[in-house]
Protein backbone atom coordinates (compact mmCIF):
# COMPACT_ATOMS: atom_id res chain seq x y z
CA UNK A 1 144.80 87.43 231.86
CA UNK A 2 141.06 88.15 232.43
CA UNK A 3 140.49 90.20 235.78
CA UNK A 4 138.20 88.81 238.16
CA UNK A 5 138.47 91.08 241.07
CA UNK A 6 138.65 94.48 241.02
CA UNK A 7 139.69 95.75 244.94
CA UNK A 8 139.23 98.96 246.74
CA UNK A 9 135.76 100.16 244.79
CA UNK A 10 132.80 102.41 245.42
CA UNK A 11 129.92 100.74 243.16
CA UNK A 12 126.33 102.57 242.19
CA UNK A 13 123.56 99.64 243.20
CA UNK A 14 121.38 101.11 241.19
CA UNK A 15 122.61 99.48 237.41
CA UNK A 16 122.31 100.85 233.78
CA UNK A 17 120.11 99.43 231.60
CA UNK A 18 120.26 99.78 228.08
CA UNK A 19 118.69 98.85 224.86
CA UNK A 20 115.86 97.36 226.75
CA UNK A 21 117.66 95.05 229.40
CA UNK A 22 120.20 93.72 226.26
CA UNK A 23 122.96 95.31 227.93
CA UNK A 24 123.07 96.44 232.19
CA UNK A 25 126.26 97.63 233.57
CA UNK A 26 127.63 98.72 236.86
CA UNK A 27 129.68 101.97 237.47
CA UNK A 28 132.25 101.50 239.25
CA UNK A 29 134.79 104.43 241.20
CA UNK A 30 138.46 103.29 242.15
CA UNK A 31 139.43 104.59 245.36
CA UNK A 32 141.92 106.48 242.85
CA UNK A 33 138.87 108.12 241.37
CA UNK A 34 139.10 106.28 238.31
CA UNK A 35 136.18 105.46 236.77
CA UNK A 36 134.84 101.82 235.18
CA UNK A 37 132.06 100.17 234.48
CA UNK A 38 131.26 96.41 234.95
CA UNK A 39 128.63 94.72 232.88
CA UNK A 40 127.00 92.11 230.37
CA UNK A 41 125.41 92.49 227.21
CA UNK A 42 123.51 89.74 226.04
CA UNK A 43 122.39 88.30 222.67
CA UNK A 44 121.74 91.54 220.24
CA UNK A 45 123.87 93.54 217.49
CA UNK A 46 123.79 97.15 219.39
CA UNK A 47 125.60 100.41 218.45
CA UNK A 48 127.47 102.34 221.41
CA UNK A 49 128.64 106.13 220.80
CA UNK A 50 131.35 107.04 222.74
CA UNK A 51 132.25 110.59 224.51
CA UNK A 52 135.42 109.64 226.15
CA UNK A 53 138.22 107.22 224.78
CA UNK A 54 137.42 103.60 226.05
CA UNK A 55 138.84 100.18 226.82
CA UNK A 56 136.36 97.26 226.58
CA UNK A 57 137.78 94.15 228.09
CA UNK A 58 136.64 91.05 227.94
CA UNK A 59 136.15 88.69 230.97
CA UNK A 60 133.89 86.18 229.65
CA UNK A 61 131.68 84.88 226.33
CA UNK A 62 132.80 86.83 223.49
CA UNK A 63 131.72 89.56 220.65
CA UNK A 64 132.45 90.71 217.70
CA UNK A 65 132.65 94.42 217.28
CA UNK A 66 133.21 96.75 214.36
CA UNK A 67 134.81 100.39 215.16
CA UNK A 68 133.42 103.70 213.65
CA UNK A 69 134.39 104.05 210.07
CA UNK A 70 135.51 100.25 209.01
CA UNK A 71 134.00 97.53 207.66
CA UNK A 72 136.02 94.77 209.25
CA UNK A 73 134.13 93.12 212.25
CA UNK A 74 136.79 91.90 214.65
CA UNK A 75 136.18 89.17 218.02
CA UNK A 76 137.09 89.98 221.72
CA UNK A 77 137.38 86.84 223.44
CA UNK A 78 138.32 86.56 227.48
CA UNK A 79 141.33 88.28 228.23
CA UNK A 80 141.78 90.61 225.26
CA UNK A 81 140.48 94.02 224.79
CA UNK A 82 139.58 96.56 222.30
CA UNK A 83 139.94 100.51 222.12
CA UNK A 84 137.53 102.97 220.98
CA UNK A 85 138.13 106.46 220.18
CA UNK A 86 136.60 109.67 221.87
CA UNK A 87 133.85 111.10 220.25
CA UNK A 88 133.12 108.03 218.09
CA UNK A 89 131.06 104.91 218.64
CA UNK A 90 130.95 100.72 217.49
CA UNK A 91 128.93 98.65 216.88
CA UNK A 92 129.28 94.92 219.02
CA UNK A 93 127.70 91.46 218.08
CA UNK A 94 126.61 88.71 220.65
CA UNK A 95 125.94 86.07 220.37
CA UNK A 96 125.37 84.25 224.18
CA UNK A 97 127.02 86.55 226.89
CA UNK A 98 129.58 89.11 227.09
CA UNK A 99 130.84 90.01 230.23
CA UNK A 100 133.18 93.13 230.15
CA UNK A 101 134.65 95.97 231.86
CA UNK A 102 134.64 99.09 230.34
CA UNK A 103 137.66 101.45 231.39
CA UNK A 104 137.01 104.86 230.44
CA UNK A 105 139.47 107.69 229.37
């Protein structure tokens, strides 16, 4: 089920923007103090490194995505997610829009 509301959140205004406006994200604080962020990333093949463990989830448009250390590009579509390990980093394919949240740790 693709979330569409995420309740009871602190959110920086001021947004992330990477890889020159291809991808601009949100962070987001639960009042639990777990920490998200919300974003898009739009047409581009882009590599991400990771320091923490993360959860991209995918709320709308789709990618493809290939983890660290395989050659087997994979698609996230609304609704399903994929995890990448600490320390490690993937690469993701767009084509139109993808609209995610990242869950960290």
């Amino acid at each position: 089920m693709v979330q569409e509301l995420i309740k009871d959140v602190s959110i920086k205004t001021k947004a992330n923007v990477f890889f020159g406006g291809k991808c601009i994200s949100h962070a987001v604080t639960l009042s639990d103090g777990t920490k998200k962020s919300v974003g898009v990333i739009l047409s581009a093949t882009l590599t991400f490194n990771t320091e923490a463990p993360e959860i991209m989830e995918c709320v709308a448009g789709a990618c493809s995505y290939k983890l660290a250390g395989s050659n087997d590009w994979k698609t996230s579509n609304p609704g399903e997610s994929f995890h990448i390990a600490g320390n490690s980093s993937f690469d993701i394919k767009v084509d139109s829009e993808y609209h995610y949240i990242c869950h960290f740790g």
